[in-house]
C-alpha atoms as a PDB file:
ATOM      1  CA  UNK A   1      78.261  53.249  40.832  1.00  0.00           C
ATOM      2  CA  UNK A   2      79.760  51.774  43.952  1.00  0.00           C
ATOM      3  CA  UNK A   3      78.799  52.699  47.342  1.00  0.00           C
ATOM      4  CA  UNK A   4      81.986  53.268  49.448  1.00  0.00           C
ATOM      5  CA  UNK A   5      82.155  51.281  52.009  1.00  0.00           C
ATOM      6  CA  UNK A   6      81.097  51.845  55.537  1.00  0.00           C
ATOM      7  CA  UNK A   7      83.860  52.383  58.253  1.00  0.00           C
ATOM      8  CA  UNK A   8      83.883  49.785  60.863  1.00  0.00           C
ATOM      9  CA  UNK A   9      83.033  50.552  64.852  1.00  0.00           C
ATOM     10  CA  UNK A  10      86.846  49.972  65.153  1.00  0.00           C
ATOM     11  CA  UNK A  11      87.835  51.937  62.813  1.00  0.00           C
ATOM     12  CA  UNK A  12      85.845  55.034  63.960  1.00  0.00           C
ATOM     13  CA  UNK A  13      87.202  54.604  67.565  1.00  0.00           C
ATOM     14  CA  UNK A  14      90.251  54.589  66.283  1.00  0.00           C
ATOM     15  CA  UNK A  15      89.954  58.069  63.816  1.00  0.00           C
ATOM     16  CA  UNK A  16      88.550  59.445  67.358  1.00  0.00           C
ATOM     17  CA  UNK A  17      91.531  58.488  69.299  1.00  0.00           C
ATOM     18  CA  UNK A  18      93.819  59.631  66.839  1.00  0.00           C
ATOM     19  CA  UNK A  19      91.883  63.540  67.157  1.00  0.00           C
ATOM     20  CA  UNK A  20      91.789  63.373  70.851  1.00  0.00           C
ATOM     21  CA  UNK A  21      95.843  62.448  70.777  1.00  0.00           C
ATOM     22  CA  UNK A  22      96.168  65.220  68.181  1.00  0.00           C
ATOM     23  CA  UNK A  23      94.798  67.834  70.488  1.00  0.00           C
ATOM     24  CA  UNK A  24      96.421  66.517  73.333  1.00  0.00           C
ATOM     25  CA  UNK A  25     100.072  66.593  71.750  1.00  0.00           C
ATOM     26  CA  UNK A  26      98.803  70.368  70.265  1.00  0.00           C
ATOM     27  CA  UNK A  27      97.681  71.605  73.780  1.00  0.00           C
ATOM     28  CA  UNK A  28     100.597  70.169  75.069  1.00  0.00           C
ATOM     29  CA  UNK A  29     102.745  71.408  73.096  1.00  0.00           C
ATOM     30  CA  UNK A  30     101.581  75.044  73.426  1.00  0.00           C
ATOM     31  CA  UNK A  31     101.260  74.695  77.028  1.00  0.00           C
ATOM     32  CA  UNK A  32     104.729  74.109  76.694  1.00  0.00           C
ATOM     33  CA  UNK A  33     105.510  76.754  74.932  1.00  0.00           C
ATOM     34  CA  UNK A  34     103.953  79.362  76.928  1.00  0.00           C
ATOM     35  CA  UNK A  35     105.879  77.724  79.999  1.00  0.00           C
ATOM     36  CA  UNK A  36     109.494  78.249  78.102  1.00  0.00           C
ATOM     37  CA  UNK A  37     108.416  81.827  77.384  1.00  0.00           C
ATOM     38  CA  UNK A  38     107.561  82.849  80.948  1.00  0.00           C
ATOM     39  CA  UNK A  39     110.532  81.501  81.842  1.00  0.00           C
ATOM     40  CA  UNK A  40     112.976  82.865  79.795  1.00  0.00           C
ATOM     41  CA  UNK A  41     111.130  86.522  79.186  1.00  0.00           C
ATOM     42  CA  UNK A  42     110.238  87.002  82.570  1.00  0.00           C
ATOM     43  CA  UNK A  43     112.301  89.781  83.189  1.00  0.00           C
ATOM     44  CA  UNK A  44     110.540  91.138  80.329  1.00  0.00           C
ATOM     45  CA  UNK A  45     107.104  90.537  82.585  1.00  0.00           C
ATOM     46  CA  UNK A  46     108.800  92.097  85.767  1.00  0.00           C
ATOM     47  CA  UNK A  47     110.467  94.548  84.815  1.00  0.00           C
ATOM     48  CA  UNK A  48     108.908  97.175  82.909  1.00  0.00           C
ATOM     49  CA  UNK A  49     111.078 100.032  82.579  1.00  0.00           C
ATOM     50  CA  UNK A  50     110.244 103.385  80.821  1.00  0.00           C
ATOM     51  CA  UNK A  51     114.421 103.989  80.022  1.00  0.00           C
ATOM     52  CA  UNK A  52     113.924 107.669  78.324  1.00  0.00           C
ATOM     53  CA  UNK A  53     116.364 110.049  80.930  1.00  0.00           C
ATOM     54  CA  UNK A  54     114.117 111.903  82.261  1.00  0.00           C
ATOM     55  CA  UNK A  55     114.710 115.909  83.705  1.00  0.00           C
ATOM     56  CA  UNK A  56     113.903 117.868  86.852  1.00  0.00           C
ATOM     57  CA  UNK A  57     112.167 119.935  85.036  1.00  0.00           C
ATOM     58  CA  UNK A  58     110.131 117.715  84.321  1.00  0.00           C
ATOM     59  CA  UNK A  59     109.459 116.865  88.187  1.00  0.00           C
ATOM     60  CA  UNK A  60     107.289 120.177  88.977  1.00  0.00           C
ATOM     61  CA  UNK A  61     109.887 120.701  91.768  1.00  0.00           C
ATOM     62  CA  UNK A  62     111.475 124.223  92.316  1.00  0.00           C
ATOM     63  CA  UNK A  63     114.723 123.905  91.665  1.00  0.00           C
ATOM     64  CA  UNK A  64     115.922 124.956  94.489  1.00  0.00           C
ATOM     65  CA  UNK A  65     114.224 122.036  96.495  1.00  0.00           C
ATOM     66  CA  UNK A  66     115.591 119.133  94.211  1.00  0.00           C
ATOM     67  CA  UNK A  67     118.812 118.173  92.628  1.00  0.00           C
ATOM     68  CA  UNK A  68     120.038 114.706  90.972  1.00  0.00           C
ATOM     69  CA  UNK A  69     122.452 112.366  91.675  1.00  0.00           C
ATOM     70  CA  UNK A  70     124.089 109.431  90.604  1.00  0.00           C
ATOM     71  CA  UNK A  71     125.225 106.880  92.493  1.00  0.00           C
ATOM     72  CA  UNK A  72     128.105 104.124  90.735  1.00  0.00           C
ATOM     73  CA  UNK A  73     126.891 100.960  91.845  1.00  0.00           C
ATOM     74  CA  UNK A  74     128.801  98.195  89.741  1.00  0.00           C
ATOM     75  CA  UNK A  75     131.776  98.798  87.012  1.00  0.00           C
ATOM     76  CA  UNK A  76     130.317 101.242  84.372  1.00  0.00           C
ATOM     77  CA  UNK A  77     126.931 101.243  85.783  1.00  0.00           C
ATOM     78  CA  UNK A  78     125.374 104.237  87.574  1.00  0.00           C
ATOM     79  CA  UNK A  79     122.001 104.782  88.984  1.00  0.00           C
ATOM     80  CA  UNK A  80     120.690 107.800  88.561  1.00  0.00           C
ATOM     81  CA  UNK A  81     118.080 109.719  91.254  1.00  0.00           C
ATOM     82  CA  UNK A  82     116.299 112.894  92.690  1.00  0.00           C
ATOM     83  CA  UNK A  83     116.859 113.883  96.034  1.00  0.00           C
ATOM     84  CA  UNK A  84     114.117 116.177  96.841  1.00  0.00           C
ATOM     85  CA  UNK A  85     114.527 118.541 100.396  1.00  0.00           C
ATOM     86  CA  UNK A  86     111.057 118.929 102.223  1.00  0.00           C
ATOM     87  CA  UNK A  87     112.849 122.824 102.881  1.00  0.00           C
ATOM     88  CA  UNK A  88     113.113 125.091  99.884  1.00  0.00           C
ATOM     89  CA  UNK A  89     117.318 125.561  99.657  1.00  0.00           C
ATOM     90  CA  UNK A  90     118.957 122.225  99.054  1.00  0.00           C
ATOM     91  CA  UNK A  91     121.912 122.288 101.235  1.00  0.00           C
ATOM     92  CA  UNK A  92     119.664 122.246 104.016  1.00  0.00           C
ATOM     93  CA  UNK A  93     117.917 119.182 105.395  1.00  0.00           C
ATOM     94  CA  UNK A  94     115.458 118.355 107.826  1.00  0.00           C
ATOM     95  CA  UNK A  95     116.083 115.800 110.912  1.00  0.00           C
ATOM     96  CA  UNK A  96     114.617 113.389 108.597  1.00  0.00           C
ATOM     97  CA  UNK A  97     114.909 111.080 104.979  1.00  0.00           C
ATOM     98  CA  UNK A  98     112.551 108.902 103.332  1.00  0.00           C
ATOM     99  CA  UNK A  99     113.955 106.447 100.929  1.00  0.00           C
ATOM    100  CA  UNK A 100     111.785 105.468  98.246  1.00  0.00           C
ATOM    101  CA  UNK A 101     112.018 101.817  96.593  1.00  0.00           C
ATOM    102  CA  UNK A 102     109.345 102.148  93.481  1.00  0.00           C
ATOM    103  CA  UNK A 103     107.277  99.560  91.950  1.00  0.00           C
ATOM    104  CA  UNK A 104     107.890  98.073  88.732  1.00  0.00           C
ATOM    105  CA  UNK A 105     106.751 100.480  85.913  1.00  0.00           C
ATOM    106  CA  UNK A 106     107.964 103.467  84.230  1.00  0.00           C
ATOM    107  CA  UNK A 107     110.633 105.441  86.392  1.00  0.00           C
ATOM    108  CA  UNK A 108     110.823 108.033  89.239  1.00  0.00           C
ATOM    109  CA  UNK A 109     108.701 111.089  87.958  1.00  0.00           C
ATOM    110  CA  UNK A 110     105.663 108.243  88.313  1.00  0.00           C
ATOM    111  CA  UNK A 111     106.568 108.571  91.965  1.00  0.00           C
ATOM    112  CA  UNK A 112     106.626 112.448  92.127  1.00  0.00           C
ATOM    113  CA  UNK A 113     103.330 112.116  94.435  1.00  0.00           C
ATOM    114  CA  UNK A 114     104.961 110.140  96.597  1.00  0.00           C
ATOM    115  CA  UNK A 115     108.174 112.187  96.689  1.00  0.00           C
ATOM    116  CA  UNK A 116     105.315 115.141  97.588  1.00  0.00           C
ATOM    117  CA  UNK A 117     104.124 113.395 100.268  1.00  0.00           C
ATOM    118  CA  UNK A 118     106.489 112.685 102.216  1.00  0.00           C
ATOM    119  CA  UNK A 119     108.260 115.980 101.991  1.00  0.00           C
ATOM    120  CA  UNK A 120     104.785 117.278 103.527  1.00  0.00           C
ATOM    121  CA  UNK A 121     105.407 115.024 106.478  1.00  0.00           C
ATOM    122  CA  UNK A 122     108.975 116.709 107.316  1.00  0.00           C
ATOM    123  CA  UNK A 123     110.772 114.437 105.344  1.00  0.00           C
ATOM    124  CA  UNK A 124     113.833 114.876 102.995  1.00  0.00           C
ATOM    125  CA  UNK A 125     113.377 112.373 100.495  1.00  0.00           C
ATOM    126  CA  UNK A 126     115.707 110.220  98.338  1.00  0.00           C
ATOM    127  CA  UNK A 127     114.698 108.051  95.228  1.00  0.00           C
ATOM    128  CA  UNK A 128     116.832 106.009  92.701  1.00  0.00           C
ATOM    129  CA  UNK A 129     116.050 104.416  89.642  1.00  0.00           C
ATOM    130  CA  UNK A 130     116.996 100.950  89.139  1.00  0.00           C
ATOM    131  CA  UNK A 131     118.936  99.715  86.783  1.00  0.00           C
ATOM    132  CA  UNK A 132     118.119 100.539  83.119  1.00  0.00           C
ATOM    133  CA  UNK A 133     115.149 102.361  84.176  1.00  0.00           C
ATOM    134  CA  UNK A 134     115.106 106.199  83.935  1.00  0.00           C
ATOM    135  CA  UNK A 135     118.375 106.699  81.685  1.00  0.00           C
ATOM    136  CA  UNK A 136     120.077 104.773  84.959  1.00  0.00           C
ATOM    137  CA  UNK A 137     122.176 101.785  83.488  1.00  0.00           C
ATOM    138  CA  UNK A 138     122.545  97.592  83.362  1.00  0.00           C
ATOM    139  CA  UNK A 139     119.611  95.465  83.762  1.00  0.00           C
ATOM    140  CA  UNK A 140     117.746  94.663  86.460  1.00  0.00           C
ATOM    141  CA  UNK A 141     117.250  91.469  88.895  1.00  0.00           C
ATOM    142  CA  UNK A 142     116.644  90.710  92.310  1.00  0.00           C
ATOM    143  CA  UNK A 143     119.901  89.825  93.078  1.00  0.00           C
ATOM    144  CA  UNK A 144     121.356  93.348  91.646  1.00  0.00           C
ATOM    145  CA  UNK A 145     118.692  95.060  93.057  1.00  0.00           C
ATOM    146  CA  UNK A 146     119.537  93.377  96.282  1.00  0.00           C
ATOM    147  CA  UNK A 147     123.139  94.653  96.289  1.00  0.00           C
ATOM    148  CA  UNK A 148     122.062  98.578  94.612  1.00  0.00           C
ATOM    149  CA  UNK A 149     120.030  98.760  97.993  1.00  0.00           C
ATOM    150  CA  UNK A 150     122.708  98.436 100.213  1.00  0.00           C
ATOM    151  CA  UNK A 151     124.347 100.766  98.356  1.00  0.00           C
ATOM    152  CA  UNK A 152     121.927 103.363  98.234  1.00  0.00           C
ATOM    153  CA  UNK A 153     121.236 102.976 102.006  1.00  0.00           C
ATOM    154  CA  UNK A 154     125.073 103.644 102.669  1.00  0.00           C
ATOM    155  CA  UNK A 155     124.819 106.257 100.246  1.00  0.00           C
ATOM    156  CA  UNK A 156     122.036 108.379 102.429  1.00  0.00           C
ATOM    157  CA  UNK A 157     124.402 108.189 105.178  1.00  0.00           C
ATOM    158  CA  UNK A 158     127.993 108.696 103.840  1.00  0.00           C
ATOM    159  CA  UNK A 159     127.258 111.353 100.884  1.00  0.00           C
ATOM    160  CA  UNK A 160     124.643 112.934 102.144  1.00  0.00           C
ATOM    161  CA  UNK A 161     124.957 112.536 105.925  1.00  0.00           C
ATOM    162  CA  UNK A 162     121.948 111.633 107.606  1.00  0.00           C
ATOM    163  CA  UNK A 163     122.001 108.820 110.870  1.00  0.00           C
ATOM    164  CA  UNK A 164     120.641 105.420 110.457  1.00  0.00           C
ATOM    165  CA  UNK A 165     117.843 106.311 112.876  1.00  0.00           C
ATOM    166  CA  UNK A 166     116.857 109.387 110.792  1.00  0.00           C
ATOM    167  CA  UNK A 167     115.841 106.874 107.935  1.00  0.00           C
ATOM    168  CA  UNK A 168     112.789 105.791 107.095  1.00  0.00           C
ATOM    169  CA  UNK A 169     112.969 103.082 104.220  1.00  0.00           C
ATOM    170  CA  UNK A 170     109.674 103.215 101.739  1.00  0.00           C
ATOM    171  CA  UNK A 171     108.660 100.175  99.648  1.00  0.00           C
ATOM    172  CA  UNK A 172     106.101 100.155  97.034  1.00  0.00           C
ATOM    173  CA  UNK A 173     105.019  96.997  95.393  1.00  0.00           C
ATOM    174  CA  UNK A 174     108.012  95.224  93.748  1.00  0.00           C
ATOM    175  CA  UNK A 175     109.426  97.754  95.813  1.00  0.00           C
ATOM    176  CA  UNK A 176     108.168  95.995  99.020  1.00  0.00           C
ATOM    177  CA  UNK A 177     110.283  92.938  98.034  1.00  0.00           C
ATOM    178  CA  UNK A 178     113.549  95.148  97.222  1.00  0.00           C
ATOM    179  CA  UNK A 179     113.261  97.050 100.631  1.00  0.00           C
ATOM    180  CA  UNK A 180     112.152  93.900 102.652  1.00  0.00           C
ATOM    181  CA  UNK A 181     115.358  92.355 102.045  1.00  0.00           C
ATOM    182  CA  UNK A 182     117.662  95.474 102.890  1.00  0.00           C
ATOM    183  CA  UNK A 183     115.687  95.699 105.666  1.00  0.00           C
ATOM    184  CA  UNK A 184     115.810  92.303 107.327  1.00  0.00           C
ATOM    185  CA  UNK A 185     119.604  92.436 106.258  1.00  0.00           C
ATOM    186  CA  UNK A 186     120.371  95.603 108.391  1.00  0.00           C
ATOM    187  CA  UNK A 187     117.917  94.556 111.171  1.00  0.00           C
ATOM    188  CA  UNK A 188     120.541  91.435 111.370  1.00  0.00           C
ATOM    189  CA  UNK A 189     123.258  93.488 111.117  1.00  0.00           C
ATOM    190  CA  UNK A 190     122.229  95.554 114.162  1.00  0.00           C
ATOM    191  CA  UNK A 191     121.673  98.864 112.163  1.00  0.00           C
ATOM    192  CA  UNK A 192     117.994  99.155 111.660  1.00  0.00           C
ATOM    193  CA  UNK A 193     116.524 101.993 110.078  1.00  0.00           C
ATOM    194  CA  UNK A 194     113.947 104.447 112.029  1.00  0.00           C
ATOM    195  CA  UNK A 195     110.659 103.365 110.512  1.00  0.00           C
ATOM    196  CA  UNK A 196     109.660 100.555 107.372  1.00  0.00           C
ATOM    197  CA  UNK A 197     106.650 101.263 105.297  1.00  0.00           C
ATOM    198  CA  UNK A 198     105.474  98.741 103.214  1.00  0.00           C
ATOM    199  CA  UNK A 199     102.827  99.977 100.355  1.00  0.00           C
ATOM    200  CA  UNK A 200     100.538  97.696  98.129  1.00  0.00           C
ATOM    201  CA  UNK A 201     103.392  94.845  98.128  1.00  0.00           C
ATOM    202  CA  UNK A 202     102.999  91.127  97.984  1.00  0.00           C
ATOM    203  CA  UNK A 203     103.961  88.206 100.100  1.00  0.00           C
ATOM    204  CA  UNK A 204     106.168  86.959  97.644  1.00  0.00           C
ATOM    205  CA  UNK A 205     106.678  87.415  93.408  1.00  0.00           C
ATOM    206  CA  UNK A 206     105.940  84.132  93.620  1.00  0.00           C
ATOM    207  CA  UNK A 207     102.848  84.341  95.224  1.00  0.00           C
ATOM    208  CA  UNK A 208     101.868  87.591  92.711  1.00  0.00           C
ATOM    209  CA  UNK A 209     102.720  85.421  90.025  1.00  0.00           C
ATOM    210  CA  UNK A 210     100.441  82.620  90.810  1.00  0.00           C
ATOM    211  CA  UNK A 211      97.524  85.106  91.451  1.00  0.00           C
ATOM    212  CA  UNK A 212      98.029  86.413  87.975  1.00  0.00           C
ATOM    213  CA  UNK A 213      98.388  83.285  86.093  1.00  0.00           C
ATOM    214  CA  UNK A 214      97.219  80.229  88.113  1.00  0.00           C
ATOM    215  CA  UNK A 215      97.239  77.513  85.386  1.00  0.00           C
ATOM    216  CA  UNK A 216     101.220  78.181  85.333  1.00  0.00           C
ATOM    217  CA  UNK A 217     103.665  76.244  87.774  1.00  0.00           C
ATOM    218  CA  UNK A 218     105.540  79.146  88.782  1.00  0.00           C
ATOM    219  CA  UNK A 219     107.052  77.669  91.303  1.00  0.00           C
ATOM    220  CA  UNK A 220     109.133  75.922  88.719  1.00  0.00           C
ATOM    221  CA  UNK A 221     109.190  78.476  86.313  1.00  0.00           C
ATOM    222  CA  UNK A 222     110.332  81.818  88.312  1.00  0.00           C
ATOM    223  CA  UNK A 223     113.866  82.599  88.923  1.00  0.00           C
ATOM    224  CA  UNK A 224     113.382  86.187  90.364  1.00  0.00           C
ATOM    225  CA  UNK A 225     111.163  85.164  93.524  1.00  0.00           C
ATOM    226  CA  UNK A 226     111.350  88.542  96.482  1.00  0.00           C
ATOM    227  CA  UNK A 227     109.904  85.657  99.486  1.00  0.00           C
ATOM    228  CA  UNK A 228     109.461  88.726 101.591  1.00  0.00           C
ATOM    229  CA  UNK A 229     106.826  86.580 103.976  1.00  0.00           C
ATOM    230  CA  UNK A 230     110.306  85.007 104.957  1.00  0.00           C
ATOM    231  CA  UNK A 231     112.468  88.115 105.536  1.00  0.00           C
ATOM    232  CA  UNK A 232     109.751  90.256 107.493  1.00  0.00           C
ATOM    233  CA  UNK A 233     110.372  88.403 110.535  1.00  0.00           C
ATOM    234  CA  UNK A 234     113.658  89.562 111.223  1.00  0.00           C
ATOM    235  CA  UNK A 235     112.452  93.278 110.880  1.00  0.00           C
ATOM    236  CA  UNK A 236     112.531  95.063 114.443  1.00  0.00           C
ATOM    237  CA  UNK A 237     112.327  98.244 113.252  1.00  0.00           C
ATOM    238  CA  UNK A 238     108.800 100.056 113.601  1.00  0.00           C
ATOM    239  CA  UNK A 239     106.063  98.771 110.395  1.00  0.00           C
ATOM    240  CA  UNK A 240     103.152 100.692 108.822  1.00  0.00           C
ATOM    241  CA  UNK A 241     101.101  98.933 106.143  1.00  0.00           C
ATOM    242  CA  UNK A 242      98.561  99.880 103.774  1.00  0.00           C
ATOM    243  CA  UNK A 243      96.865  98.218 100.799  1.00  0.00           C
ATOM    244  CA  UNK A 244      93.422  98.637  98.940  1.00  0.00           C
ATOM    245  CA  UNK A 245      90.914  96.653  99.431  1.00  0.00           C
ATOM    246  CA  UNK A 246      90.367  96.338  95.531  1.00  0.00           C
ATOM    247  CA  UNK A 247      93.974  95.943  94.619  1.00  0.00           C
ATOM    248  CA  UNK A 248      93.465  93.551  91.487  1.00  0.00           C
ATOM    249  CA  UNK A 249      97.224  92.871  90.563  1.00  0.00           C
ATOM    250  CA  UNK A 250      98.448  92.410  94.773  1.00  0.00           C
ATOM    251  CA  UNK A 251      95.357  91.031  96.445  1.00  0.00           C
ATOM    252  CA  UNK A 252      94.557  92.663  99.669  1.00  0.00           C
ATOM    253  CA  UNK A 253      94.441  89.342 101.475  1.00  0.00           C
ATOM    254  CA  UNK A 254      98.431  89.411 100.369  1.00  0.00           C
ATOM    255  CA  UNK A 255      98.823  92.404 102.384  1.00  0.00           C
ATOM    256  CA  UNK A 256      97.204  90.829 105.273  1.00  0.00           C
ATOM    257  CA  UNK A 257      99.367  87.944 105.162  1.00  0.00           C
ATOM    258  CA  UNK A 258     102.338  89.792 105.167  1.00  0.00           C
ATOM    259  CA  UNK A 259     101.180  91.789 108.292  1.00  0.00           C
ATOM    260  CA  UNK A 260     100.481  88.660 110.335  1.00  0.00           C
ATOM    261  CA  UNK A 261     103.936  87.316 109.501  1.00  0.00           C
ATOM    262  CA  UNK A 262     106.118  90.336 110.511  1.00  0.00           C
ATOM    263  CA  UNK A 263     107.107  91.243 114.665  1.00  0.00           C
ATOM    264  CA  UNK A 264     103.675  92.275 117.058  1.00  0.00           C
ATOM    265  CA  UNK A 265     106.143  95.284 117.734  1.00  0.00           C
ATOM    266  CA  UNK A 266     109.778  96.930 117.109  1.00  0.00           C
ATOM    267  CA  UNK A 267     112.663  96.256 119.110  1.00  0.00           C
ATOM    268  CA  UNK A 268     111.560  99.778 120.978  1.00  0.00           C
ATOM    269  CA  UNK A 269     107.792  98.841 121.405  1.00  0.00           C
ATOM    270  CA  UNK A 270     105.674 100.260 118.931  1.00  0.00           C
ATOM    271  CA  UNK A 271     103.226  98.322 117.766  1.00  0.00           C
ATOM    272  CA  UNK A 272     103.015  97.312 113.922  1.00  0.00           C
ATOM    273  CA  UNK A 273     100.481  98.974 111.856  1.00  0.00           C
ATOM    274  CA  UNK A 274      98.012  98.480 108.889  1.00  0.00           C
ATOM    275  CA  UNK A 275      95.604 100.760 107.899  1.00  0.00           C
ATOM    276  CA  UNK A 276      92.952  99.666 105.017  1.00  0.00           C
ATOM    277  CA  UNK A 277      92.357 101.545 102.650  1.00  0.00           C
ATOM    278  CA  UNK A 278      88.459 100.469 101.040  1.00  0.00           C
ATOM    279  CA  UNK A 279      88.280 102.357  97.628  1.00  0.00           C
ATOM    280  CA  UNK A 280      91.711 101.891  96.477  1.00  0.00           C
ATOM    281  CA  UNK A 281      93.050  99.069  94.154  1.00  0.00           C
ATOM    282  CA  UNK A 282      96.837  99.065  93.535  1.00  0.00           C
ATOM    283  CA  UNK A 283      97.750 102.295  90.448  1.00  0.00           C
ATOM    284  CA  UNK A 284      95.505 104.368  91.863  1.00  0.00           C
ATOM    285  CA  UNK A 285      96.313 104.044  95.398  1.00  0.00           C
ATOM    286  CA  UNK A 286      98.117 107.670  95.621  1.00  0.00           C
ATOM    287  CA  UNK A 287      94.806 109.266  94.399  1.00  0.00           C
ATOM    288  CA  UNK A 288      91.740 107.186  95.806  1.00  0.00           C
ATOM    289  CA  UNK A 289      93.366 107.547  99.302  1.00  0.00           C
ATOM    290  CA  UNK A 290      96.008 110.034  99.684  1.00  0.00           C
ATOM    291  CA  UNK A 291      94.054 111.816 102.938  1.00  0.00           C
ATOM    292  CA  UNK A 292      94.486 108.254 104.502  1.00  0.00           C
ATOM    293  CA  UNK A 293      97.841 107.450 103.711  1.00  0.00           C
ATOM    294  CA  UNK A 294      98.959 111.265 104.673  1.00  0.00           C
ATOM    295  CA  UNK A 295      97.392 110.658 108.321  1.00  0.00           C
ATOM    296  CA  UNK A 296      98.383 107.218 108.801  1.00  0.00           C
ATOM    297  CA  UNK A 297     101.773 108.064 107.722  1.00  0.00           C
ATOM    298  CA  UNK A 298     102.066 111.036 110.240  1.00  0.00           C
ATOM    299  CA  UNK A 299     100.956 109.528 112.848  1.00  0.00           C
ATOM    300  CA  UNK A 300     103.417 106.823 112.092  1.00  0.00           C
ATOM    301  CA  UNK A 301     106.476 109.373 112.518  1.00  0.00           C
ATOM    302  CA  UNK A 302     104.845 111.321 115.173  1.00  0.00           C
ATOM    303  CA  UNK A 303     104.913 107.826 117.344  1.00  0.00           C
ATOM    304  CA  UNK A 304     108.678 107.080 116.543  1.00  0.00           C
ATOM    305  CA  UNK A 305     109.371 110.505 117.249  1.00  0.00           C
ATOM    306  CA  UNK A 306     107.435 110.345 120.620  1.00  0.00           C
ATOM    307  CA  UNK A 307     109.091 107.066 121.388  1.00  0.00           C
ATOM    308  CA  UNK A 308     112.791 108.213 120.263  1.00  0.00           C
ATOM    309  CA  UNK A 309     112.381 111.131 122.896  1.00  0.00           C
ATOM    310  CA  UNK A 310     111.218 108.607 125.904  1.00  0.00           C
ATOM    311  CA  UNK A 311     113.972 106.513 125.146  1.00  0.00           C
ATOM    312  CA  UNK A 312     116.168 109.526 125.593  1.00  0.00           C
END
């Protein structure tokens, strides 16, 4: 019986160079892959709507405290929203509204603490779905969401009559990128709101994005980008921040970042703010460190209120 014949030095260098090309073209290849999906499903990523209606009932509010409405903001497409009175009797309303720009999951009765909250500070409050969240309809994007703002801004005062300076604009998370932009926009414009508070939000998507999945590019792959590090210059309107210290999906050092980039004070002298918050991480923030946020968040409206009346 014949022995088979050994394989030469060369020949063996060259199987192994043949493997190593092999699992270069396959790691390739799925690296690839994985790029082309983030890039065209990353909507998908972002926005994570639940899109069930969903009912005041629902809410917890008493009725007589909350009612919806719907706002057209495009051909066909309506938004639909809660606004919630901090008084019991809804064709009353305080001296005060809160907008509320949500974060990127589920829909406005995940925000019902929020709503809560800022009712117990004197504050009327409005909220919105966006686009295909909630039973509102379209699809979202930053450049829709962009326009939906201004709309919903013009909305608080024409339909349901409150003063620019008896606004207080609310961002949370993706939020934060949504309401920077309105913000700096009407701070350009010369019609500032009374008050910006900015809660668990990011520097940029982009910079979110890279956090999350660092062996990406993401600068090349991500479309929908919220550089909010570049709009929060312009704001002059008064700032509170807060942000856990164990926020895992918006790093605290984000927050920070932010912070150091936006105005030392408003156009009428107050001072910007941010309050850390040690035990809370970023879905849990409302419940970790709601006796923080409450006090920091009063004593945020108590100063503009303080300052509004020297001014007059």
């Amino acid at each position: 019986m014949n022995e088979p014949p050994e394989i030469s030095q060369k020949a063996k260098q060259s199987l192994v160079r043949r493997m190593l090309l092999d699992i270069l073209i396959f790691v390739s290849a799925t690296y690839l892959c994985v790029c082309l999906m983030l890039f065209f499903l990353q909507k998908n990523l972002i926005y994570v709507p639940r899109k069930s209606p969903v009912s005041i009932e629902e809410s917890g509010y008493q009725t007589d405290r909350i009612r919806e409405v719907s706002l057209e903001v495009d051909k066909d497409i309506n938004l639909l929203g809660w606004y919630c009175t901090a008084e019991a009797n809804d064709t009353s309303k305080s001296n005060r509204l809160a907008i509320i720009f949500p974060g990127n999951g589920g829909n406005r009765l995940n925000r019902v603490k929020l709503l809560q909250l800022m009712n117990s500070l004197g504050c009327d409050a409005l909220i919105f779905d966006y686009r295909s969240y909630g039973g509102s309809e379209g699809s979202p994007s930053e450049d829709t969401m962009a326009t939906d703002s201004h709309r919903i801004w013009n909305f608080a005062q024409e339909e349901l009559g409150y003063d620019q300076q008896q606004i207080i604009i609310l961002g949370q998370s993706l939020g934060g990128g949504v309401s920077t932009r309105l913000v700096s926009d009407l701070c350009e414009q010369g019609e500032p709101p009374a008050g910006f508070i900015l809660q668990a939000t990011f520097t940029s998507l982009v910079d979110a994005a890279k956090h999350r999945y660092p062996w990406l590019p993401i600068n090349l792959l991500l479309t929908e980008r919220y550089p909010s590090i570049d709009r929060i210059p312009n704001v002059t309107c008064p700032l509170l921040f807060v942000h856990g210290q164990k926020d895992k999906i918006v790093p605290f050092k984000m927050g920070q970042q932010l912070f150091a980039a936006a105005p030392e004070t408003s156009e009428n002298g107050i001072a910007k703010k941010f309050i850390e918050l040690p035990e809370a991480g970023h879905n849990d923030i409302m419940y970790v460190a709601l006796a923080e946020i409450t006090k920091a968040k009063r004593q945020f409206l108590a100063e503009i209120d303080r300052t509004n009346k020297e001014v007059e």
